[in-house]
PDB file of N, CA and C in Angstrom:
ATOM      1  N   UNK A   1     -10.502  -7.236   0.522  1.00  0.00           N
ATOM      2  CA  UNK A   1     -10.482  -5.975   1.231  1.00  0.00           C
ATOM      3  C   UNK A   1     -11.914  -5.656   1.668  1.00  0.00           C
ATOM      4  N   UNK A   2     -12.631  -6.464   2.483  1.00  0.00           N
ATOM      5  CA  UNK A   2     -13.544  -6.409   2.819  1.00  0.00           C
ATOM      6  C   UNK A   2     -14.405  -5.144   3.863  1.00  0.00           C
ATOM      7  N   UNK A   3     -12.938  -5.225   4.778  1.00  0.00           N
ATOM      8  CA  UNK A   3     -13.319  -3.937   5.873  1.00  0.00           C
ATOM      9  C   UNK A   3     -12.971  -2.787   5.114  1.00  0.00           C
ATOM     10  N   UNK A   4     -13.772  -1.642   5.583  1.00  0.00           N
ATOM     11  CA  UNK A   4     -13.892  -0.326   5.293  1.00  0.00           C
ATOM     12  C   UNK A   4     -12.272   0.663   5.849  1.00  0.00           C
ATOM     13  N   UNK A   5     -11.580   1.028   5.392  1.00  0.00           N
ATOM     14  CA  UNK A   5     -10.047   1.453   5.921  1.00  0.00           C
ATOM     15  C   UNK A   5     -10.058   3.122   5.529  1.00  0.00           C
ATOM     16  N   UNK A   6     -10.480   3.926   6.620  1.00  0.00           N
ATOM     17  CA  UNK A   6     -10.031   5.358   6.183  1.00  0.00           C
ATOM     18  C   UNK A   6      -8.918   5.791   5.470  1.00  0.00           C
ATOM     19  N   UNK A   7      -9.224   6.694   4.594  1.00  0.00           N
ATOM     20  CA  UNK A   7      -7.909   7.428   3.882  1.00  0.00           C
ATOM     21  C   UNK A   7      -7.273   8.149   4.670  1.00  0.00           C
ATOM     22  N   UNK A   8      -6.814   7.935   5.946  1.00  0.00           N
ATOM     23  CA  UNK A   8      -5.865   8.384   7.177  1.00  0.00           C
ATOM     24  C   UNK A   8      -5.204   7.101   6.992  1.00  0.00           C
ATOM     25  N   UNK A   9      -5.774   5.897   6.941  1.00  0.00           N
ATOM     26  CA  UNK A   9      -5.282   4.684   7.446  1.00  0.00           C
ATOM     27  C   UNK A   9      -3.791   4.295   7.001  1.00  0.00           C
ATOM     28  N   UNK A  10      -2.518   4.496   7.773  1.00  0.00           N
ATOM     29  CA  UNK A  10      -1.129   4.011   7.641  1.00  0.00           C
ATOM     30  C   UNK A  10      -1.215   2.597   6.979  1.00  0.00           C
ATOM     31  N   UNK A  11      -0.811   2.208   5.928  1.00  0.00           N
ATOM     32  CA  UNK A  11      -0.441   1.332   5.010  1.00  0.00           C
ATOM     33  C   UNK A  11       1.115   0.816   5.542  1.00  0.00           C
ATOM     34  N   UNK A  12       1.626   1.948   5.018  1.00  0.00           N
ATOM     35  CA  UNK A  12       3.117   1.591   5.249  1.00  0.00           C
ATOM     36  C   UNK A  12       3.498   2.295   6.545  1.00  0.00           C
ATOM     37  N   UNK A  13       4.189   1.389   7.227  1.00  0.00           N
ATOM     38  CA  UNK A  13       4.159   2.196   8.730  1.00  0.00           C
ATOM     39  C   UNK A  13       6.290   3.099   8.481  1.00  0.00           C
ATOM     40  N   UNK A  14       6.807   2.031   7.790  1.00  0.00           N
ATOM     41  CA  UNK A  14       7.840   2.376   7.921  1.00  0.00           C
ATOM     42  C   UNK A  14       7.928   3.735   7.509  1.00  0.00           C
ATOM     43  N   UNK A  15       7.397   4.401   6.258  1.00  0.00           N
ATOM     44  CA  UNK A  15       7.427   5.390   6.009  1.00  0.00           C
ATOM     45  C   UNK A  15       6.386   6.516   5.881  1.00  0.00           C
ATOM     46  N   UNK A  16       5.132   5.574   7.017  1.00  0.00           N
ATOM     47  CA  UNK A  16       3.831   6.711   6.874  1.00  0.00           C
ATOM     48  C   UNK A  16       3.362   6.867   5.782  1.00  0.00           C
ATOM     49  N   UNK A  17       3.124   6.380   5.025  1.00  0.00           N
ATOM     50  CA  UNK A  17       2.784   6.284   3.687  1.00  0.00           C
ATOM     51  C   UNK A  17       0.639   5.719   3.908  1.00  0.00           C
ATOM     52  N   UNK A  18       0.092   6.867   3.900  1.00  0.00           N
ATOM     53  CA  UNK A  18      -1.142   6.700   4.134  1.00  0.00           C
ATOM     54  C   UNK A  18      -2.357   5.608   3.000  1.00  0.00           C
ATOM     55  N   UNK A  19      -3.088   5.277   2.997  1.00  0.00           N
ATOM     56  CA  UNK A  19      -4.167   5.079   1.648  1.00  0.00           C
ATOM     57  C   UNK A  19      -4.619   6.037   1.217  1.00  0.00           C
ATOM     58  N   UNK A  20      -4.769   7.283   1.699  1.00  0.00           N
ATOM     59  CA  UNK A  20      -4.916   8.325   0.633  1.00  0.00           C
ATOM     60  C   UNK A  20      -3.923   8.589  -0.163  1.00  0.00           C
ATOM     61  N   UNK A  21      -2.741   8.711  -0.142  1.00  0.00           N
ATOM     62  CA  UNK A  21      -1.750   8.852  -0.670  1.00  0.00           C
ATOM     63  C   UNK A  21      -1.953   7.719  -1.836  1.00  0.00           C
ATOM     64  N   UNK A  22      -1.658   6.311  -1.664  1.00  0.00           N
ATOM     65  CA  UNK A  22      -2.067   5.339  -2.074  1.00  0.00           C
ATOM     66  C   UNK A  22      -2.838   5.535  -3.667  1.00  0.00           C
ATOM     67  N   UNK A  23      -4.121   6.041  -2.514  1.00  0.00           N
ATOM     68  CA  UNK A  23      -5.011   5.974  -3.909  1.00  0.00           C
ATOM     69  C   UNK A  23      -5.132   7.248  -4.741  1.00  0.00           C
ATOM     70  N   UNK A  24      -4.150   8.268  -4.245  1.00  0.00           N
ATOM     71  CA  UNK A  24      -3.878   9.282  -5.071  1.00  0.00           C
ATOM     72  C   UNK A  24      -2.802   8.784  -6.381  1.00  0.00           C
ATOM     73  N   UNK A  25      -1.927   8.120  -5.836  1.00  0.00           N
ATOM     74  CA  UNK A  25      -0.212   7.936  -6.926  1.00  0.00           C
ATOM     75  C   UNK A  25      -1.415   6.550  -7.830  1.00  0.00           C
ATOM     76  N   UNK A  26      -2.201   6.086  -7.209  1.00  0.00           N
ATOM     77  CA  UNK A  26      -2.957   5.196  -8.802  1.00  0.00           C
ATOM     78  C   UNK A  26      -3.762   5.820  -9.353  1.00  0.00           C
ATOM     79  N   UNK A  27      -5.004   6.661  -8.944  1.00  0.00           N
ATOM     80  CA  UNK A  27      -5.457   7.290  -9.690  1.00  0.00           C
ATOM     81  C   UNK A  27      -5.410   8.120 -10.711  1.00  0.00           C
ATOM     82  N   UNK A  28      -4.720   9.394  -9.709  1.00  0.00           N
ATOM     83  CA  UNK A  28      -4.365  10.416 -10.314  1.00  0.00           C
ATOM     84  C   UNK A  28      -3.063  10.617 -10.782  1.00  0.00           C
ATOM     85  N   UNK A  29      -1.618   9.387 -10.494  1.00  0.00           N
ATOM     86  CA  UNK A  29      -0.577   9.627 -11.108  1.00  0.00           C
ATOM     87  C   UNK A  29      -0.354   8.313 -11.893  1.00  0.00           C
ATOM     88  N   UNK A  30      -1.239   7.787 -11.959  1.00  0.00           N
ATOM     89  CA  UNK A  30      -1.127   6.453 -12.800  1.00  0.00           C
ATOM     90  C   UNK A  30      -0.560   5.493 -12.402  1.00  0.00           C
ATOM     91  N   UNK A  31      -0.198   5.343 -10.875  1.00  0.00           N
ATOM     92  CA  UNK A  31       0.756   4.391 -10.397  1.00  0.00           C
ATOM     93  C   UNK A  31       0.019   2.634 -10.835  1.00  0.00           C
ATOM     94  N   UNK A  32       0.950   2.258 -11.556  1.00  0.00           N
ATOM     95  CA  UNK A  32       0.100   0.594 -12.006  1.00  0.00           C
ATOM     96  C   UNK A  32       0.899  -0.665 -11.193  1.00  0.00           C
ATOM     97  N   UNK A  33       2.323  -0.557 -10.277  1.00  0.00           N
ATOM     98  CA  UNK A  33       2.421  -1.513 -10.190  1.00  0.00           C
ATOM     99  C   UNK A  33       3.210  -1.437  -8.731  1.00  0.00           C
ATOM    100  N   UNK A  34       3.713  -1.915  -7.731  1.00  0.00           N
ATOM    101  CA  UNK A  34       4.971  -1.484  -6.412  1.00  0.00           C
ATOM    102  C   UNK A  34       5.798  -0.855  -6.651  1.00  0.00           C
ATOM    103  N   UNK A  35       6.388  -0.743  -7.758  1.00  0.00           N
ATOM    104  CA  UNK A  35       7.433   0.034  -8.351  1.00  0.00           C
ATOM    105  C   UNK A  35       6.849   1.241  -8.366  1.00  0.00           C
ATOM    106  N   UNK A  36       5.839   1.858  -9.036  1.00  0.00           N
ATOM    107  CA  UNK A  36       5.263   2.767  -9.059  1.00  0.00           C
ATOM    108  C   UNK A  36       5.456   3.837  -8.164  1.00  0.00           C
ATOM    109  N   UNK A  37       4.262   2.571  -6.568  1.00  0.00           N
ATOM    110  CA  UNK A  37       3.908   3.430  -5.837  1.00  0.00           C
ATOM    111  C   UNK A  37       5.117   3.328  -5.040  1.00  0.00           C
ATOM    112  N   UNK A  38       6.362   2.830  -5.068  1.00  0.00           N
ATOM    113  CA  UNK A  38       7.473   2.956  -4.173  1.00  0.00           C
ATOM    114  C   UNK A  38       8.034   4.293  -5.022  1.00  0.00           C
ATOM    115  N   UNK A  39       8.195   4.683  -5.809  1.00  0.00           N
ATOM    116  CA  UNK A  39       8.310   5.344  -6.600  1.00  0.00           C
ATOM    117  C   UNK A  39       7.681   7.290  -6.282  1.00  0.00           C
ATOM    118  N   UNK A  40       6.840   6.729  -6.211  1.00  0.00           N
ATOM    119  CA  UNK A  40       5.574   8.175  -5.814  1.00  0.00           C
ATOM    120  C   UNK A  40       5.567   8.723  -4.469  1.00  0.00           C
ATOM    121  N   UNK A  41       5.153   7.390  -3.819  1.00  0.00           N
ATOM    122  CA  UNK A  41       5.279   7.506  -2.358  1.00  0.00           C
ATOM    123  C   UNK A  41       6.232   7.024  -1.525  1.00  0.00           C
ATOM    124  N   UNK A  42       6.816   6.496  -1.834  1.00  0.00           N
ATOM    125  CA  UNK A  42       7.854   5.420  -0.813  1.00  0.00           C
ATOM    126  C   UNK A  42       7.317   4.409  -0.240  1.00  0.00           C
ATOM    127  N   UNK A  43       6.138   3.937  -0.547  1.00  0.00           N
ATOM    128  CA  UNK A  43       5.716   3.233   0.252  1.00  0.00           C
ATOM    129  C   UNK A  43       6.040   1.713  -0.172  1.00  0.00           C
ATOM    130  N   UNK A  44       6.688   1.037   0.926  1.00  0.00           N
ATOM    131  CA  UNK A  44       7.049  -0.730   0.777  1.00  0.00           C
ATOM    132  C   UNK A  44       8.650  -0.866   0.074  1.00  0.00           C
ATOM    133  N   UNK A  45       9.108   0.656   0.368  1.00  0.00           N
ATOM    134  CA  UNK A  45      10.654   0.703  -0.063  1.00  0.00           C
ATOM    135  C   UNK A  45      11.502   0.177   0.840  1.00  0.00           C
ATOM    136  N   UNK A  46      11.248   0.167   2.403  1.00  0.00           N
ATOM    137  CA  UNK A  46      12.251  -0.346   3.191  1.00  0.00           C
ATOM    138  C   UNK A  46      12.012  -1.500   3.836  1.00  0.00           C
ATOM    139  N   UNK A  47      11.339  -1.994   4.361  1.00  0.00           N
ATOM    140  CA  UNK A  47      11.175  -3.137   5.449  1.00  0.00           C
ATOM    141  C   UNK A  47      10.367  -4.476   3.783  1.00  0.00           C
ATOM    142  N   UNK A  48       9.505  -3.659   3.116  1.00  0.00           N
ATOM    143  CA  UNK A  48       8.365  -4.387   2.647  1.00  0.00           C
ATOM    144  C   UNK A  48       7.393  -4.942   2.816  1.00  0.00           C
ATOM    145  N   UNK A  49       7.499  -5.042   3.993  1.00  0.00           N
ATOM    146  CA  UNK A  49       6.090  -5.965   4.873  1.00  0.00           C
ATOM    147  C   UNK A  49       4.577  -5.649   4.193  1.00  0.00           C
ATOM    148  N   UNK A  50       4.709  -4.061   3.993  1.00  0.00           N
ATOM    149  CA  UNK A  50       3.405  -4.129   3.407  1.00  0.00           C
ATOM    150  C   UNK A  50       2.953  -4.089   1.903  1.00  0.00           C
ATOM    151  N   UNK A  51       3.661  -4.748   1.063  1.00  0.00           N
ATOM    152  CA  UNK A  51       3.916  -5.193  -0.161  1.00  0.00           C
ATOM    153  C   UNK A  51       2.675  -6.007  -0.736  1.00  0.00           C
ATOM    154  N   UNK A  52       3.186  -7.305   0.169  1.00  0.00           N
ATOM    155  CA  UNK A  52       2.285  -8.321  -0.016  1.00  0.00           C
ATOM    156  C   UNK A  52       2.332  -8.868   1.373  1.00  0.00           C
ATOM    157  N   UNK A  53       1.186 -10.493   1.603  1.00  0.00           N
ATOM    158  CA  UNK A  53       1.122 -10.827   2.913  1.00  0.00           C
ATOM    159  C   UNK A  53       2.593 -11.757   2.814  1.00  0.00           C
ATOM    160  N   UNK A  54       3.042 -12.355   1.393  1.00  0.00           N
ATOM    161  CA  UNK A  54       4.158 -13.335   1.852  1.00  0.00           C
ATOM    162  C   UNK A  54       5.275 -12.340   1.769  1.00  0.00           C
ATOM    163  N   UNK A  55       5.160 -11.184   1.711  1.00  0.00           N
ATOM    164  CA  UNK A  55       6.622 -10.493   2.664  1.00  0.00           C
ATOM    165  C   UNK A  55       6.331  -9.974   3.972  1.00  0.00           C
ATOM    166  N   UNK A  56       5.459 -10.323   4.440  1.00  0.00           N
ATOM    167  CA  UNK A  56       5.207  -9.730   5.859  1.00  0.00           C
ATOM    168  C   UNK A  56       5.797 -10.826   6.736  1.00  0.00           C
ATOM    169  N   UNK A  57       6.892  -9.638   7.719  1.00  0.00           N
ATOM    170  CA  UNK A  57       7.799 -10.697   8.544  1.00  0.00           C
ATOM    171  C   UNK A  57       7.137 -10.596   9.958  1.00  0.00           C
ATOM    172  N   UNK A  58       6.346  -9.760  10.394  1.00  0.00           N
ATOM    173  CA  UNK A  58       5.885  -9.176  11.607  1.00  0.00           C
ATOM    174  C   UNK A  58       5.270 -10.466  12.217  1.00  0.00           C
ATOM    175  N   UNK A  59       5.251 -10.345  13.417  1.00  0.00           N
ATOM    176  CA  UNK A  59       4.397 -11.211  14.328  1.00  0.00           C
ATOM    177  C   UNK A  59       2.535 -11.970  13.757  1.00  0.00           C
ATOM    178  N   UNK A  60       2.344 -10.123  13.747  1.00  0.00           N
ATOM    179  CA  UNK A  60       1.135  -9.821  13.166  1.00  0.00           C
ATOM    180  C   UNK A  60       0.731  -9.494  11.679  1.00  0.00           C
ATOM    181  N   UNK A  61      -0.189 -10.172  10.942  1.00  0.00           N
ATOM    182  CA  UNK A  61      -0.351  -9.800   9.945  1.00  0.00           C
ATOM    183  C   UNK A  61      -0.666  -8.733   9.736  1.00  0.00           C
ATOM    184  N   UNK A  62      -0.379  -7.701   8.176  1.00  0.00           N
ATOM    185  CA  UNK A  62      -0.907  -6.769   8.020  1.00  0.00           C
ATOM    186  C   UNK A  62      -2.675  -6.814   7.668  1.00  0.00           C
ATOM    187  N   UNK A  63      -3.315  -5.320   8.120  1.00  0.00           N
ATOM    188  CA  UNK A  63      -4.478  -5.590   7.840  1.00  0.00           C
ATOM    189  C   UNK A  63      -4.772  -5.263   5.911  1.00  0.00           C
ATOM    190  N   UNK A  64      -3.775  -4.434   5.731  1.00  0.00           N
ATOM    191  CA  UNK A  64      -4.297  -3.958   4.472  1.00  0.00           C
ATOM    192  C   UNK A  64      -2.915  -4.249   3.562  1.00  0.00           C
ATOM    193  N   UNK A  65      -2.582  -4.325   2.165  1.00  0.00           N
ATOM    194  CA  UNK A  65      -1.511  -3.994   1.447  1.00  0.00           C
ATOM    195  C   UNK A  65      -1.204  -3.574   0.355  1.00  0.00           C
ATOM    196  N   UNK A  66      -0.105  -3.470  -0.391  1.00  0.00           N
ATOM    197  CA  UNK A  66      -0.546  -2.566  -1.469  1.00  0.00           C
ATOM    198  C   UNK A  66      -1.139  -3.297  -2.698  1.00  0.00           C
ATOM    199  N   UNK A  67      -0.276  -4.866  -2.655  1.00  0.00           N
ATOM    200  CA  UNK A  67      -1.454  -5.645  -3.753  1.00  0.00           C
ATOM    201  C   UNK A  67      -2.719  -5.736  -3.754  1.00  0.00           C
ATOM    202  N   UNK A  68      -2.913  -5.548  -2.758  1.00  0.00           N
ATOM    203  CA  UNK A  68      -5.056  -5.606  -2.361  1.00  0.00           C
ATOM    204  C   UNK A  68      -5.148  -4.167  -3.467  1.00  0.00           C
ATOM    205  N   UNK A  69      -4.744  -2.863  -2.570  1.00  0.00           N
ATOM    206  CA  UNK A  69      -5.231  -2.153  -3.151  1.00  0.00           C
ATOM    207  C   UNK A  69      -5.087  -1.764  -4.560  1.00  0.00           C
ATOM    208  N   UNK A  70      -3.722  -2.350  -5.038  1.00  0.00           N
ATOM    209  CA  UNK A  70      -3.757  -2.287  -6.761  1.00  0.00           C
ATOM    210  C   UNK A  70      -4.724  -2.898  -6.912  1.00  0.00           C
ATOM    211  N   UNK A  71      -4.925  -4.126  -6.725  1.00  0.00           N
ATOM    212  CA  UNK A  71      -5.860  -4.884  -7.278  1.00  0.00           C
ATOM    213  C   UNK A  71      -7.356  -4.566  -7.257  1.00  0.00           C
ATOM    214  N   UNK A  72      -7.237  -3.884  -6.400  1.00  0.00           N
ATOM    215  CA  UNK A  72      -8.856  -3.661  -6.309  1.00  0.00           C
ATOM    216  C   UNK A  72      -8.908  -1.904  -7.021  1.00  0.00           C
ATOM    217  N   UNK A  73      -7.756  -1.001  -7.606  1.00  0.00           N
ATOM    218  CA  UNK A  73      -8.398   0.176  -7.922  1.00  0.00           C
ATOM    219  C   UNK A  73      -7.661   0.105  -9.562  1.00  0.00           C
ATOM    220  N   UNK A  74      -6.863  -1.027 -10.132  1.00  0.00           N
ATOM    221  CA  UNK A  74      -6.457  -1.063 -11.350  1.00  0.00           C
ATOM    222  C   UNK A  74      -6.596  -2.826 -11.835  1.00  0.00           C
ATOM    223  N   UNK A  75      -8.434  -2.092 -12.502  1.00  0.00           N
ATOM    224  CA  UNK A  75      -9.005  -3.272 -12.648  1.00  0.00           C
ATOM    225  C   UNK A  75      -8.800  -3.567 -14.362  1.00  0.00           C
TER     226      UNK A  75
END
Protein backbone atom coordinates (compact mmCIF):
# COMPACT_ATOMS: atom_id res chain seq x y z
CA UNK A 1 0.00 0.00 0.00
CA UNK A 2 2.44 2.22 -1.11
CA UNK A 3 0.33 5.20 -2.57
CA UNK A 4 -1.14 7.66 -0.22
CA UNK A 5 -5.36 6.96 -0.49
CA UNK A 6 -7.62 9.68 1.18
CA UNK A 7 -10.10 8.75 3.84
CA UNK A 8 -12.86 9.80 1.16
CA UNK A 9 -11.29 7.13 -0.96
CA UNK A 10 -14.30 4.41 -2.10
CA UNK A 11 -12.89 0.97 -1.24
CA UNK A 12 -15.95 -0.77 -1.87
CA UNK A 13 -17.73 0.70 -4.73
CA UNK A 14 -20.67 -1.66 -4.51
CA UNK A 15 -21.70 -0.33 -1.34
CA UNK A 16 -19.69 3.01 -0.89
CA UNK A 17 -18.05 1.80 1.81
CA UNK A 18 -15.19 4.53 2.23
CA UNK A 19 -11.40 3.98 4.04
CA UNK A 20 -12.45 6.09 6.61
CA UNK A 21 -15.08 4.01 7.50
CA UNK A 22 -12.60 1.17 7.05
CA UNK A 23 -10.26 2.40 9.39
CA UNK A 24 -12.84 3.40 11.82
CA UNK A 25 -14.71 -0.47 12.20
CA UNK A 26 -10.62 -1.64 12.91
CA UNK A 27 -9.63 0.76 15.07
CA UNK A 28 -12.17 1.93 16.96
CA UNK A 29 -14.64 -1.14 16.68
CA UNK A 30 -12.11 -3.76 16.67
CA UNK A 31 -12.89 -5.06 13.31
CA UNK A 32 -9.94 -7.99 12.95
CA UNK A 33 -10.94 -9.85 10.01
CA UNK A 34 -13.67 -9.47 6.38
CA UNK A 35 -16.18 -10.79 8.41
CA UNK A 36 -15.84 -8.07 10.68
CA UNK A 37 -15.69 -5.31 8.44
CA UNK A 38 -18.59 -6.86 6.23
CA UNK A 39 -20.19 -6.91 9.35
CA UNK A 40 -19.71 -3.08 10.47
CA UNK A 41 -19.70 -1.70 7.22
CA UNK A 42 -20.87 -3.82 4.48
CA UNK A 43 -18.10 -3.55 2.83
CA UNK A 44 -17.03 -6.71 0.25
CA UNK A 45 -20.60 -8.21 1.11
CA UNK A 46 -21.87 -8.26 -2.44
CA UNK A 47 -19.82 -8.43 -5.58
CA UNK A 48 -16.36 -9.00 -3.34
CA UNK A 49 -14.02 -7.69 -5.68
CA UNK A 50 -12.63 -5.64 -3.11
CA UNK A 51 -11.82 -8.35 -0.63
CA UNK A 52 -8.77 -9.44 -2.03
CA UNK A 53 -6.92 -9.05 -5.59
CA UNK A 54 -7.78 -12.96 -6.36
CA UNK A 55 -11.51 -12.08 -6.06
CA UNK A 56 -11.35 -9.23 -8.22
CA UNK A 57 -13.37 -10.07 -11.40
CA UNK A 58 -13.22 -6.49 -13.00
CA UNK A 59 -11.34 -5.70 -16.10
CA UNK A 60 -9.29 -3.47 -13.92
CA UNK A 61 -7.54 -4.15 -10.91
CA UNK A 62 -8.47 -2.73 -7.70
CA UNK A 63 -6.22 0.00 -6.42
CA UNK A 64 -6.70 -0.63 -2.76
CA UNK A 65 -8.40 -3.69 -0.60
CA UNK A 66 -9.47 -4.68 2.45
CA UNK A 67 -6.60 -7.31 3.06
CA UNK A 68 -3.96 -4.57 2.44
CA UNK A 69 -5.63 -2.54 4.82
CA UNK A 70 -6.11 -5.20 7.63
CA UNK A 71 -2.86 -5.98 7.14
CA UNK A 72 -1.30 -2.99 7.36
CA UNK A 73 -3.56 -1.47 10.54
CA UNK A 74 -3.83 -5.04 12.59
CA UNK A 75 -0.30 -5.69 13.03
Amino acid sequence: MAKSFPHSYEVCNCKHVTLGEIIYAIKERDASTLEDLGHLTDAGTCCKCCQDSSCDIGEEKMELYLTQILKKFKK
